[in-house]
Structure formats: structure tokens, C-alpha cells
Protein backbone atom coordinates (compact mmCIF):
# COMPACT_ATOMS: atom_id res chain seq x y z
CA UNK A 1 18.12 11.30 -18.78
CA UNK A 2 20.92 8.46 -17.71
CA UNK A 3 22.36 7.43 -14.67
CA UNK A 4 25.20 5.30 -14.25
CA UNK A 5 24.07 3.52 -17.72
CA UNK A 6 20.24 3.03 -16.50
CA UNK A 7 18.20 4.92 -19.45
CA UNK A 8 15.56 6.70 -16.61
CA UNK A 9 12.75 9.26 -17.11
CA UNK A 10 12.86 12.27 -15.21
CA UNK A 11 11.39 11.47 -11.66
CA UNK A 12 11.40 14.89 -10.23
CA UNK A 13 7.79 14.77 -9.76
CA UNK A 14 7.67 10.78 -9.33
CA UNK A 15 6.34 9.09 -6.21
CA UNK A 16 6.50 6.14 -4.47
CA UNK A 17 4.93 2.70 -4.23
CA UNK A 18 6.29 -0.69 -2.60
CA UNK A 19 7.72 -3.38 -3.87
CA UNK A 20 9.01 -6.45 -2.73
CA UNK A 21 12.81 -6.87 -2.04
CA UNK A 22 12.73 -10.85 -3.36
CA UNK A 23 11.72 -11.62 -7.03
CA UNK A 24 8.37 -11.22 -8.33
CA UNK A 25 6.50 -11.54 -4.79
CA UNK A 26 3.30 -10.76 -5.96
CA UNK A 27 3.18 -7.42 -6.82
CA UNK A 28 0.32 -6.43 -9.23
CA UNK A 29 1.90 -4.62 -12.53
CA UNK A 30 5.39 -5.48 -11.72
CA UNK A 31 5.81 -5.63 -15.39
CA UNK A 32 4.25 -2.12 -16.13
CA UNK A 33 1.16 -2.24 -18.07
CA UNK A 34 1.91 -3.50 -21.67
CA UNK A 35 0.82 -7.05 -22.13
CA UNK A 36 3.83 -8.79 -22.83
CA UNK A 37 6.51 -6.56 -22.15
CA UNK A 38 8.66 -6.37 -19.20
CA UNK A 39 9.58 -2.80 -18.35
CA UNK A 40 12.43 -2.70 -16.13
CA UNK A 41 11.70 0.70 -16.01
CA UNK A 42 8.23 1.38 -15.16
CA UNK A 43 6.23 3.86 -13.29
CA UNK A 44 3.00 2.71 -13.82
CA UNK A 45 2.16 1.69 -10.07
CA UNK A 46 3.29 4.67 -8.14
CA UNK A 47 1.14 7.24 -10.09
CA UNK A 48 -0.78 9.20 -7.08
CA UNK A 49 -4.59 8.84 -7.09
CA UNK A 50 -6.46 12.11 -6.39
CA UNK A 51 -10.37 12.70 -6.79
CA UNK A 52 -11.52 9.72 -9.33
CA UNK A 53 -14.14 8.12 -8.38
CA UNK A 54 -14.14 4.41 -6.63
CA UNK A 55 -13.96 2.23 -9.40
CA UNK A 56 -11.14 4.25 -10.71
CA UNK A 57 -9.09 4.17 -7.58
CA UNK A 58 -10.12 1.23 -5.88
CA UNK A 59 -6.24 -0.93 -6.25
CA UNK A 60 -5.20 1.30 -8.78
CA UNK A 61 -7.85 0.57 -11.51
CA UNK A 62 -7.38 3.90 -13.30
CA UNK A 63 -4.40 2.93 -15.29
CA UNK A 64 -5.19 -0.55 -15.20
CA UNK A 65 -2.53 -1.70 -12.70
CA UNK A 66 -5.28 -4.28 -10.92
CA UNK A 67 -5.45 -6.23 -14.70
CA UNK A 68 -1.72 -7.58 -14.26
CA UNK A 69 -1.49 -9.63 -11.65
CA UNK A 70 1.80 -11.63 -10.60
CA UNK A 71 2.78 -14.70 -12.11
CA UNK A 72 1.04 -17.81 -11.00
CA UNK A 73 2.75 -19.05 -7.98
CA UNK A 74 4.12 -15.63 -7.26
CA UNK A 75 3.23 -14.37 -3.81
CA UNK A 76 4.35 -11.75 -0.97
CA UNK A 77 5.33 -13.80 1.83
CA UNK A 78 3.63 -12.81 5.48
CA UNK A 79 6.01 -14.88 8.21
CA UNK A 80 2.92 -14.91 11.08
CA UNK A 81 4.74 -13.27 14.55
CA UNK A 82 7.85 -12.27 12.04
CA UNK A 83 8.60 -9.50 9.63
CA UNK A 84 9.21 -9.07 5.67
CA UNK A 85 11.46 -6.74 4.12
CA UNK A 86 10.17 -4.51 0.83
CA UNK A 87 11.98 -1.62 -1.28
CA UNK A 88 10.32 2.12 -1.67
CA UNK A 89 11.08 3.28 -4.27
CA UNK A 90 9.75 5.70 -7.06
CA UNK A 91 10.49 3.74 -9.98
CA UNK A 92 11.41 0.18 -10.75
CA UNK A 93 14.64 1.23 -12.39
CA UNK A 94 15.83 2.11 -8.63
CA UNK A 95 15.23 -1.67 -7.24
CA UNK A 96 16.71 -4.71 -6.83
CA UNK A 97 14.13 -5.82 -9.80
CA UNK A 98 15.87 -4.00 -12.28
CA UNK A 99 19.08 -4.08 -14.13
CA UNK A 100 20.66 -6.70 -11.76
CA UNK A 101 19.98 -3.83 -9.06
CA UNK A 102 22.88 -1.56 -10.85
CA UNK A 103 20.53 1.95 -9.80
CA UNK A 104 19.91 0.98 -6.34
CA UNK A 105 20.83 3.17 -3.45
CA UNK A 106 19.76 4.24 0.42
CA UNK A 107 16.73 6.17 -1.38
CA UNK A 108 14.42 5.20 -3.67
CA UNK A 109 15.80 7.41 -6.37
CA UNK A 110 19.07 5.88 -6.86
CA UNK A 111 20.90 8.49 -4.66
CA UNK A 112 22.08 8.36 -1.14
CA UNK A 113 20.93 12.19 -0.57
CA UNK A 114 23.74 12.58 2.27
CA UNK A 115 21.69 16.45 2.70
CA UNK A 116 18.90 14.09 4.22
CA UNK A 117 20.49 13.77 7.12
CA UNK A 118 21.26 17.64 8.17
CA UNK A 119 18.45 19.56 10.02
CA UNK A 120 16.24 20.72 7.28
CA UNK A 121 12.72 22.17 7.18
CA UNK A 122 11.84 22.74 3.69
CA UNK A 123 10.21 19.85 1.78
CA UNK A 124 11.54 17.33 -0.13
CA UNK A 125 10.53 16.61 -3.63
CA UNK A 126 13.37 14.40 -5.30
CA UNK A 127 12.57 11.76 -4.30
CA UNK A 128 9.01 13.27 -4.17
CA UNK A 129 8.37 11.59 -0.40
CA UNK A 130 5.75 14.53 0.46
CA UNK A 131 8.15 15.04 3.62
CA UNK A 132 10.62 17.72 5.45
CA UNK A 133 12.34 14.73 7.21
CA UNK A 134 12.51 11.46 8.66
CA UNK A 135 10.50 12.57 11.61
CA UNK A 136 7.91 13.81 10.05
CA UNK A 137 7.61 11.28 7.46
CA UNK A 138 3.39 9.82 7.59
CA UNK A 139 3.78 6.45 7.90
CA UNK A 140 2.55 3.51 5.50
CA UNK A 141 1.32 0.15 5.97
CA UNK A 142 -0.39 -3.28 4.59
CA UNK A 143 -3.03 -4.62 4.60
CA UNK A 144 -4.69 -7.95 3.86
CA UNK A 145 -8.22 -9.34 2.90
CA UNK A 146 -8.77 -13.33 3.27
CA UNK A 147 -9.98 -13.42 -0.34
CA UNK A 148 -7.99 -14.58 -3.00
CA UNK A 149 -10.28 -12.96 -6.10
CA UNK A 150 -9.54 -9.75 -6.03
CA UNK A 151 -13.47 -8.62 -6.99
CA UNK A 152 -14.10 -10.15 -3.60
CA UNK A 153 -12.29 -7.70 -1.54
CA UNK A 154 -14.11 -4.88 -0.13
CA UNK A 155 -12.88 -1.85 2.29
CA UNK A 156 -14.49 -4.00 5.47
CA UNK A 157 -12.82 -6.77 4.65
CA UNK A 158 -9.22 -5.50 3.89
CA UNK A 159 -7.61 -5.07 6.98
CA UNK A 160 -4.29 -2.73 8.07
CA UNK A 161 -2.58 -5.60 9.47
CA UNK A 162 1.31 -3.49 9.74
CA UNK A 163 2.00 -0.36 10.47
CA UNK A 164 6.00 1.79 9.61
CA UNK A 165 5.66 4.45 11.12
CA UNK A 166 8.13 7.61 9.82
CA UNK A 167 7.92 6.24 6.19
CA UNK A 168 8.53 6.63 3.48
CA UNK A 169 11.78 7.15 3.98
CA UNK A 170 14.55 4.97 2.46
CA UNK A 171 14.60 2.35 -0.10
CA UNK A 172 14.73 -0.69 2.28
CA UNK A 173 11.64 -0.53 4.55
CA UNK A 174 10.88 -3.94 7.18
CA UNK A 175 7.31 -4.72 8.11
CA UNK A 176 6.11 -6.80 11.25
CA UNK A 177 3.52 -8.99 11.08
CA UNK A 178 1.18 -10.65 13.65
CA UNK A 179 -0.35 -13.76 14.31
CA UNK A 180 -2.12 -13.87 10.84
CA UNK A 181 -4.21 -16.99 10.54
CA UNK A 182 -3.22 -18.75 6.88
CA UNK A 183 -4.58 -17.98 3.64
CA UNK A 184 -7.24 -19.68 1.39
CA UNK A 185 -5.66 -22.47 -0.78
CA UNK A 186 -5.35 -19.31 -3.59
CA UNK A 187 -3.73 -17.17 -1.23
CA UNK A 188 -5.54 -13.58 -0.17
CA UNK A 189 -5.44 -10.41 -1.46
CA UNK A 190 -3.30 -7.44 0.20
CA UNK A 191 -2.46 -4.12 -0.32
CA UNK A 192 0.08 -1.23 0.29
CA UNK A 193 -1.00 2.70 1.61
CA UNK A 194 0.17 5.58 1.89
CA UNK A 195 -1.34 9.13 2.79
CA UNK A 196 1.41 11.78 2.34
CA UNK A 197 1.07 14.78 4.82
CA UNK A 198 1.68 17.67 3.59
CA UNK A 199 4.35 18.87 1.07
CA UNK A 200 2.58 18.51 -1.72
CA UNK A 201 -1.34 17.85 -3.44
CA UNK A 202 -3.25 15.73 -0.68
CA UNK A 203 -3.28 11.94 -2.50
CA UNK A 204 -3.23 8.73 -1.63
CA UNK A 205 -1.51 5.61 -2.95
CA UNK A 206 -3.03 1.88 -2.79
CA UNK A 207 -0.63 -0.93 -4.63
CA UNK A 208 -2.28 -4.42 -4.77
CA UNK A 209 -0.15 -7.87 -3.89
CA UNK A 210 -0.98 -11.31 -4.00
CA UNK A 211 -0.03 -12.44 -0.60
CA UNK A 212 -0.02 -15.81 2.08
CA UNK A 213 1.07 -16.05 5.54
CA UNK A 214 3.54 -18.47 6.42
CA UNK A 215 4.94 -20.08 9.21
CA UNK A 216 3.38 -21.16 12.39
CA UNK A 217 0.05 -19.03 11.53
CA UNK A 218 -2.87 -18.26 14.10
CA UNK A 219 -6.12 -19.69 14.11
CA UNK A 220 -7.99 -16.54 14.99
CA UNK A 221 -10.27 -14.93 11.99
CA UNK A 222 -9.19 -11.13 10.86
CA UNK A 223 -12.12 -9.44 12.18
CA UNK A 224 -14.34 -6.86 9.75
CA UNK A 225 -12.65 -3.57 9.35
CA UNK A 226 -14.24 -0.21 10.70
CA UNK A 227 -13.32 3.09 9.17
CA UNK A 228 -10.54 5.33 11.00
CA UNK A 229 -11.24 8.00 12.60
CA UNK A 230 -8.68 10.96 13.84
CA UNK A 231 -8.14 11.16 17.64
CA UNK A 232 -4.74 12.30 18.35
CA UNK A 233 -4.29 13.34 21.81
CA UNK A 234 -7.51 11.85 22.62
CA UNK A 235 -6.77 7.66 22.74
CA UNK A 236 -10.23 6.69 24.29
CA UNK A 237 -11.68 8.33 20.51
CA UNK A 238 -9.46 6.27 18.53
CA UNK A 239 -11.51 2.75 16.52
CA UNK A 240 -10.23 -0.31 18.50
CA UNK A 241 -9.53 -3.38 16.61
CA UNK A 242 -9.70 -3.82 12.90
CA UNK A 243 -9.74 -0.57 10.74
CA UNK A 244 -9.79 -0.19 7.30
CA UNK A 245 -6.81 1.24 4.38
CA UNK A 246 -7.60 5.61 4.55
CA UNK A 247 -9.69 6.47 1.45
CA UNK A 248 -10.04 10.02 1.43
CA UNK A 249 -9.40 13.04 -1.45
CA UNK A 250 -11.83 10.75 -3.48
CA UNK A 251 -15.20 11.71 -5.69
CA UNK A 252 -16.22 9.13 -3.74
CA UNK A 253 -15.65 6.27 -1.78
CA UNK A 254 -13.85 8.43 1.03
CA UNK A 255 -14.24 6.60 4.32
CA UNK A 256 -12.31 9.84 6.54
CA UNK A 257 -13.06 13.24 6.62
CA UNK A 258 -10.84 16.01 8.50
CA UNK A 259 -11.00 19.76 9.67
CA UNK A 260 -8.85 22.01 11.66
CA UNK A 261 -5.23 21.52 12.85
CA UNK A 262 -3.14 18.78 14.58
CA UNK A 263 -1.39 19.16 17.17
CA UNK A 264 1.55 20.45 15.10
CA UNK A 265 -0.56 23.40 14.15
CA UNK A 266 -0.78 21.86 10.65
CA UNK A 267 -3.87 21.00 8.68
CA UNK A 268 -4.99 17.80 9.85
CA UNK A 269 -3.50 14.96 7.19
CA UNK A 270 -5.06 11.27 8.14
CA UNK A 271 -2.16 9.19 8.42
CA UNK A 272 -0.96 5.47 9.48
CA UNK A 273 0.05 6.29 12.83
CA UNK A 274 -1.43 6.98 16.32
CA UNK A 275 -3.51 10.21 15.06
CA UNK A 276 -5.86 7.38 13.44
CA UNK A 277 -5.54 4.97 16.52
CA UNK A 278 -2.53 2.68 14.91
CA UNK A 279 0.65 1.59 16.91
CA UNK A 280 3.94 1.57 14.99
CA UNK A 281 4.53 -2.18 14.21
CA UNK A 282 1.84 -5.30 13.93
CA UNK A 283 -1.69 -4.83 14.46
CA UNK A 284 -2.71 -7.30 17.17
CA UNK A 285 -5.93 -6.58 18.03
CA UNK A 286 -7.58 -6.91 14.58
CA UNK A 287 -8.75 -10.73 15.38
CA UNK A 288 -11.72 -12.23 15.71
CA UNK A 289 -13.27 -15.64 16.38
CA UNK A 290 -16.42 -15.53 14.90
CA UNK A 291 -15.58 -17.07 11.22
CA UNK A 292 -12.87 -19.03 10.23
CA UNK A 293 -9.92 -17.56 8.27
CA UNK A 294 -10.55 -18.80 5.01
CA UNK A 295 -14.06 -17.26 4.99
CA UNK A 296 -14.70 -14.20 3.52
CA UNK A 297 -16.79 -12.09 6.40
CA UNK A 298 -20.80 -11.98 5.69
CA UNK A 299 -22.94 -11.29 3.15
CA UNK A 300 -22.39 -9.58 0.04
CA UNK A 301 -23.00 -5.81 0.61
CA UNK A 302 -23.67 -3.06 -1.86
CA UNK A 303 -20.34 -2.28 -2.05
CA UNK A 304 -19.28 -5.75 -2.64
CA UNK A 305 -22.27 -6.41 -5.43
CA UNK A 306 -21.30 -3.11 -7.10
CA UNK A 307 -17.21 -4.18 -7.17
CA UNK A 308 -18.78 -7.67 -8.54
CA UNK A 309 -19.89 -6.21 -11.41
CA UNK A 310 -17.54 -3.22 -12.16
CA UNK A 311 -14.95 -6.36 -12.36
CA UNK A 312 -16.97 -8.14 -15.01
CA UNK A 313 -17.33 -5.28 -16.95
CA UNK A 314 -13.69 -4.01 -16.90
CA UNK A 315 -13.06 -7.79 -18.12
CA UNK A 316 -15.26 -6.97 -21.21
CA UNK A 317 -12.90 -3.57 -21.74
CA UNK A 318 -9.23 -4.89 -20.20
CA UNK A 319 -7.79 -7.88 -21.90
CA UNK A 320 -6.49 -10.04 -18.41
CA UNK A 321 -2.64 -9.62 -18.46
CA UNK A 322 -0.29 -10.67 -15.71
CA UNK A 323 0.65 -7.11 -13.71
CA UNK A 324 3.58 -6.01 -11.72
């Protein structure tokens, strides 16, 4: 279809992924996923991911959105004890990074869904933001591993350093940061997340960045990420200190598993917010001072042996192109 001149697909059943409010900031297949071509109009990153297995999902390797990574130089900027600004949105098409921002609007669909604000109930599926409202919107976040090959990172070493609680919501979302200690000299490797709750098939979402903190950075290390567990209502249950992204509704690789109801009386969803043990807003008390910054933590694991050579092989299968 088309919208004030913008040739769009149909996004009734689209989702949504984050991207960066300034110009290229990192953002693994920006572009889409066709070497050489730069689709103002692509989808590719905000496809759902829903029982592959961990190679497949692990930053969006199923469609090959992890082989096109920004353009050299090209990084999402962390201000340490300050706060970045990104755009939601379910396509390109509907961001500042397309068409001179001509489709942009309070949502991430190009509309400014004035409905949104009246008491509703019933879910919402254009733009497809898996919620009945603002309020009970899941919350997303970022996090960031201290690694700047991406075969390097591992789920104990990429940390939830941010958390927005009652998103996604509109386009425009603003992050806080912490006292992030800098980046190696190639900058480190972070990552967006969302778990949708309810409304909808139970996914996940996991968009890769190339990031650096800037600023007057900290000195303390990140500290090695422990899986989330769920302990609304009960605080003294919830993982102190450094947790890892969700990863759940996998084949495998599923670090959180749930029964029952929440509090709500609705199947429990694992989400970024105090049901898993995170405050709304930065993550302070994910440091550590046993390692330097600029280390990555330990010894290789299985995991991280395994992602070692899944990455060499894709390289034999996936001709390296820069992604959006």
C-alpha cells in the first residue's frame, strides 16, 4: 500500500525493533539484508524469533541480520551517568532513517493512533506492540558485552545495563545509562530486548548494535551476568546484580522458565521489569572490580567455544556484508 507517498508493505502483523534516532549509530542490518542495497524500507530486523534453535536466534542469525554490521566508525553512543534517545518502530520506512523522516509519527507505524489514549482493554495489533495499553506495555531494554567481536559475546557476558519500563510504546523511546566503564579500542557489542506479554504468540526480539560509552566513564568492570529469575511480589527472590537478556520460547538456549499466574491473574510472561528483579531506569548494581573493563570475563566456556565456531562456519555460508 502507500502512505503519504512512502511505497510501504502491509505492517498489520509487523513488529518492532529499535533503532537509533541519529544516523547510522550502529545498528546491525540497518540496510536490510541485500549486500549492497540500501532499503529505506526494510523489515528485516524486527521479524519475531520463536522456537529456532540458538544459533538461529542468537542476535538475529536466522535471517542473517548479525552478517551486516554498521559502517566502520558507526557506533550507538552510551553517555556514562546520562541517557540516549532511540526510535521504535516497526519498519524503517516509519523513522527518521528513511525518506528524510516524511512517515514518521508519535507511533512507530506512521500514525498518531489518537484511540491510544482512551481507556481500552482489547489488544492492540497495528502497530503490533503485543499490548492493551501504555500501562501494561512489558518493558524493553539494552544491553552491553565488553567485546567488540561479536563471536565473543556470550549470554554471561552481555549484560542488561537499561531498563524502559511500559515499552514499547511510542516511536521516541529515552534510555538511561549508568556509570559504564569505556569500551575496548573496537568498541563492545550491545543489544536490544524485548519479551511481549501477552496479546499475541509468546516471542522474543534481540537486535544487535555496535556500541561505546562516552563521557566521563567508570572504572568499575561489568560483572558476569546470571540468568533472571521471576519473583514478583517476592524482592528477596529476585538475582541481584548483573542478569542476563531473557531467552526463553527457544528449542534451546532458554535461560527462564515460567508456570502459573502473576499477580494480574495472567499467565506469567518474563519481562524487563521488577517481576524479573529490574528497576525502571539504569542498572547500577551490575559492576564489578575483579577484571578490568576491556577484558572479556574468564575462560572460554562451552557456550563461548560452540558460538566460536558456529561464527566461522556461517562465514564459510554468509558472504560478510555491512548490516543495518
Amino acid at each position: 500500500m502507500w502512505r503519504r507517498g512512502i511505497k510501504v508493505r502491509d505492517l498489520s502483523n509487523k513488529n518492532i525493533v529499535s533503532k537509533d534516532e541519529r544516523v547510522a549509530a550502529g545498528m546491525y542490518c540497518l540496510n536490510g539484508t541485500v549486500a549492497g542495497v540500501d532499503n529505506q524500507n526494510t523489515a528485516d530486523a524486527v521479524q519475531p524469533l520463536y522456537e529456532l534453535t540458538q544459533d538461529q536466534w542468537w542476535f538475529h542469525h536466522y535471517n542473517g541480520c548479525d552478517e551486516f554490521p554498521p559502517d566502520e566508525g558507526d557506533f550507538l553512543e552510551l553517555p556514562a551517568n546520562g541517557q540516549f534517545t532511540v526510535e521504535l518502530a516497526v519498519n524503517r520506512a516509519f523513522t527518521t532513517l528513511s525518506y528524510n523522516g516524511a512517515g514518521i509519527n508519535v507511533f512507530g507505524d506512521g500514525e498518531a493512533h489518537p484511540e491510544f489514549y482512551l481507556p481500552r482493554t482489547e489488544c492492540i495489533y497495528q502497530p503490533n506492540i503485543h499490548t492493551q495499553n501504555q500501562s501494561m506495555a512489558a518493558g524493553t531494554a539494552f544491553a552491553i558485552s565488553y567485546n567488540s567481536d561479536m563471536a565473543d559475546v556470550t549470554p554471561e557476558n552481555l549484560v542488561v545495563f537499561t531498563v524502559l519500563q511500559n515499552t514499547p510504546w511510542k516511536r521516541v523511546a529515552t534510555y538511561k545509562v549508568p556509570n559504564l566503564p569505556a569500551c575496548p579500542s573496537g568498541g563492545c557489542i550491545c543489544a536490544w530486548g524485548w519479551v511481549p506479554n501477552g496479546c499475541g504468540t509468546p516471542n522474543m526480539y534481540m537486535q544487535g548494535f555496535r556500541c561505546k560509552v562516552t563521557g566521563n566513564t567508570g572504572s568499575a568492570a561489568v560483572a558476569t551476568a546470571k540468568p533472571p529469575v521471576w519473583c514478583e511480589g517476592r524482592p528477596s527472590s529476585c538475582v541481584s546484580g548483573a542478569k542476563q537478556m531473557i531467552y526463553w520460547h527457544q528449542l534451546d538456549g532458554n535461560n527462564i522458565e515460567v508456570s502459573g499466574y502473576d499477580s494480574a491473574g495472567s499467565p506469567k510472561s518474563p519481562a524487563y521489569s521488577t517481576k524479573l528483579g529490574w528497576q525502571p531506569g539504569a542498572q547500577t548494581d551490575i559492576f564489578s572490580t575483579a577484571s578490568t573493563a576491556s577484558e572479556s570475563s574468564g575462560a572460554l566456556s562451552v557456550f563461548d567455544i560452540l558460538r566460536k565456531a558456529i561464527h566461522y562456519i556461517c562465514i564459510l555460508y554468509f558472504f560478510p556484508i555491512v548490516m543495518y
